[in-house]
C-alpha atoms as a PDB file:
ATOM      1  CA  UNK A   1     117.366 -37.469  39.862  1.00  0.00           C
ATOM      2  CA  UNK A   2     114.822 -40.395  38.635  1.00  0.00           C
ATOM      3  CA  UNK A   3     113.544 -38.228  36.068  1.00  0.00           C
ATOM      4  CA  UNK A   4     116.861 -36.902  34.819  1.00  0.00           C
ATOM      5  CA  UNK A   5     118.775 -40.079  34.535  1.00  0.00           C
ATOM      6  CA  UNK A   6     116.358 -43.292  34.999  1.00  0.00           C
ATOM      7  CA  UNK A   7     117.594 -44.526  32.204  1.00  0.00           C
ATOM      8  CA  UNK A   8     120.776 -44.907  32.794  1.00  0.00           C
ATOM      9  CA  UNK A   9     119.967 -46.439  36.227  1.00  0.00           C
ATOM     10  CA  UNK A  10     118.391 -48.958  34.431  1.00  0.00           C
ATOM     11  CA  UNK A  11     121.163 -49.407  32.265  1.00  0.00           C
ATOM     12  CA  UNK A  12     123.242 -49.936  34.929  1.00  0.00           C
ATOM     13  CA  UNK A  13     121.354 -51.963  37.130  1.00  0.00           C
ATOM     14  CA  UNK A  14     121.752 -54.566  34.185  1.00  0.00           C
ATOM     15  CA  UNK A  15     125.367 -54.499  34.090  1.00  0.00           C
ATOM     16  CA  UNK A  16     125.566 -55.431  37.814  1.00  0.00           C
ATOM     17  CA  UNK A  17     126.547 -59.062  38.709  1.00  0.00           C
ATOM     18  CA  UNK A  18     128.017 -59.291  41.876  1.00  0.00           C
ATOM     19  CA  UNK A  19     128.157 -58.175  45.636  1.00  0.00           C
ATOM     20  CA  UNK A  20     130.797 -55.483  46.790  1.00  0.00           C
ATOM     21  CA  UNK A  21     131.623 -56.622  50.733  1.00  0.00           C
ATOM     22  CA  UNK A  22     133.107 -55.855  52.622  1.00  0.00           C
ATOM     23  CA  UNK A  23     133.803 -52.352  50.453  1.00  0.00           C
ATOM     24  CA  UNK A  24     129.890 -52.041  50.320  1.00  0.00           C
ATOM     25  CA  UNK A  25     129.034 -50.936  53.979  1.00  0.00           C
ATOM     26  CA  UNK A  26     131.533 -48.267  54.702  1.00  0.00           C
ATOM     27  CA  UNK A  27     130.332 -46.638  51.242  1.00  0.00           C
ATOM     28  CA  UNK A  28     126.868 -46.711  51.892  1.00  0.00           C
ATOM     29  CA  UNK A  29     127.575 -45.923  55.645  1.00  0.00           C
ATOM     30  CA  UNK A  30     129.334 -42.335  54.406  1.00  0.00           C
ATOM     31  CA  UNK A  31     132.687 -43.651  55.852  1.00  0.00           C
ATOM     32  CA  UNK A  32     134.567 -44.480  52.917  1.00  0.00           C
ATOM     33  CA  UNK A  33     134.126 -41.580  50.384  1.00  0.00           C
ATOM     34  CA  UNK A  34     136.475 -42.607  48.210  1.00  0.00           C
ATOM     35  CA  UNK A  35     136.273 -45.447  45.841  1.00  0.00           C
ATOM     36  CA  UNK A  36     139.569 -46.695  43.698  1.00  0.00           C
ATOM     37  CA  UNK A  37     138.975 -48.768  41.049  1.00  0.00           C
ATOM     38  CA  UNK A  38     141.853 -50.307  38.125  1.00  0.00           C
ATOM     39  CA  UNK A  39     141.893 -47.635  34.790  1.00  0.00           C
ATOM     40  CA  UNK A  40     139.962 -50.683  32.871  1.00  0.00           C
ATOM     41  CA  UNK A  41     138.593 -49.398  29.487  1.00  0.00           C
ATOM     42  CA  UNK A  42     134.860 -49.107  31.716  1.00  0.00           C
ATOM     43  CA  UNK A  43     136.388 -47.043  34.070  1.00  0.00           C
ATOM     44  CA  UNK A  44     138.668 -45.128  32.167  1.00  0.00           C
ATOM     45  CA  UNK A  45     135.269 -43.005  30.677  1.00  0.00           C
ATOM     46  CA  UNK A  46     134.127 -42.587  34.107  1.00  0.00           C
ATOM     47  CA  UNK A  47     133.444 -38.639  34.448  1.00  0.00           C
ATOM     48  CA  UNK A  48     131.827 -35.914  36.884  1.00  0.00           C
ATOM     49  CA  UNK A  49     128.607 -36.276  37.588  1.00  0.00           C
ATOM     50  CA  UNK A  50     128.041 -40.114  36.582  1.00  0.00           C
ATOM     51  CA  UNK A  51     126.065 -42.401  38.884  1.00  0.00           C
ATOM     52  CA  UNK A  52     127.472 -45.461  40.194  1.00  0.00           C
ATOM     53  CA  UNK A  53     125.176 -48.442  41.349  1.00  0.00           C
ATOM     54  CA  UNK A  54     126.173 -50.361  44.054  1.00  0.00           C
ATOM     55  CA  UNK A  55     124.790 -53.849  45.148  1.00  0.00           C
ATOM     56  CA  UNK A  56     122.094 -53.161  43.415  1.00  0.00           C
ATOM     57  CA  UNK A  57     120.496 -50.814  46.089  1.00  0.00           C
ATOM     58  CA  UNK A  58     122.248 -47.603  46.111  1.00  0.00           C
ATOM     59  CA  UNK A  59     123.157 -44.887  43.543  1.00  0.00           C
ATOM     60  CA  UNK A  60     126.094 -42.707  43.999  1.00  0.00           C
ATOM     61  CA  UNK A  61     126.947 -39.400  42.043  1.00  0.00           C
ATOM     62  CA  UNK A  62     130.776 -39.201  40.851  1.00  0.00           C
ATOM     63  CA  UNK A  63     131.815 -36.124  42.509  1.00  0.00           C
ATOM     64  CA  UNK A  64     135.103 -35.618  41.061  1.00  0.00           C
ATOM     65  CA  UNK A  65     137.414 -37.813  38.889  1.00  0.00           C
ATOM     66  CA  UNK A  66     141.318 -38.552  40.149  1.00  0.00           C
ATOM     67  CA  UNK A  67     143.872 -40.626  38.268  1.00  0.00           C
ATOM     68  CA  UNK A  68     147.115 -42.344  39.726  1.00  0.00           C
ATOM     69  CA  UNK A  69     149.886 -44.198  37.686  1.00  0.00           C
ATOM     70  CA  UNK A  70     149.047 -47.015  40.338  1.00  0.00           C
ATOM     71  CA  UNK A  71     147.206 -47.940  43.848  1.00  0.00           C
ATOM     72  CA  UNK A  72     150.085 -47.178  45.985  1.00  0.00           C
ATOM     73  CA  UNK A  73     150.118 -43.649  44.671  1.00  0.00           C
ATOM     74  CA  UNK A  74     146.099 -43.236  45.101  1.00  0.00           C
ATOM     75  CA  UNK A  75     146.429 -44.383  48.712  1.00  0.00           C
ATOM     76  CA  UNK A  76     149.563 -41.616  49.586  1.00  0.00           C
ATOM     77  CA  UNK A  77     147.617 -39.105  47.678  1.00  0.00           C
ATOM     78  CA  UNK A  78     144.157 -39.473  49.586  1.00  0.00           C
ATOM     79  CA  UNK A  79     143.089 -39.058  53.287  1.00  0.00           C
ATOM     80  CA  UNK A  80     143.446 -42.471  54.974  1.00  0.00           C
ATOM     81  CA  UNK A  81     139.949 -43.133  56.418  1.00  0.00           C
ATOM     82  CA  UNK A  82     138.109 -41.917  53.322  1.00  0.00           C
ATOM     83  CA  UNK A  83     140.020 -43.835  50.644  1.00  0.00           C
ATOM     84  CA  UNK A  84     140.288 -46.865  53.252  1.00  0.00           C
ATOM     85  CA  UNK A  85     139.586 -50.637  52.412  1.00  0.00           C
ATOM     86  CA  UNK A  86     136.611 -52.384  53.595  1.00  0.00           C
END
């Protein structure tokens, strides 16, 4: 994976600013598989297969790609534990 996308690793390990607790440990623990984030203009072009850098110490692969008009819908749409808050 390195080889194939290093650069954009790098790319976005220069974007990140700031720590992600208490979201950060169920992610990286495989008990939140799920992540919600606002339709911002950033997020907006996220698609399948992008990686996601977290904390600055782990990369995760965009498996699939769901919008909701708003948070409320996202959280009656998705399984409880895997979409859950920190």
């Amino acid at each position: 994976m390195i080889v194939e996308k290093g650069s954009e690793i790098v790319n976005i390990l220069k974007s990140v600013s700031f720590e992600q607790e208490p979201f950060f440990s169920p992610l990286n623990d495989g008990l939140k598989t799920i992540e919600g984030r606002s339709a911002s203009s950033k997020y907006r072009r996220m698609e399948l297969g992008n990686l996601i850098l977290i904390n600055k110490s782990v990369v995760f692969e965009v498996k699939g790609v769901q919008r909701y008009p708003t948070l409320s819908d996202m959280l009656e749409a998705e399984p409880g534990e895997s979409s859950a808050r920190g």
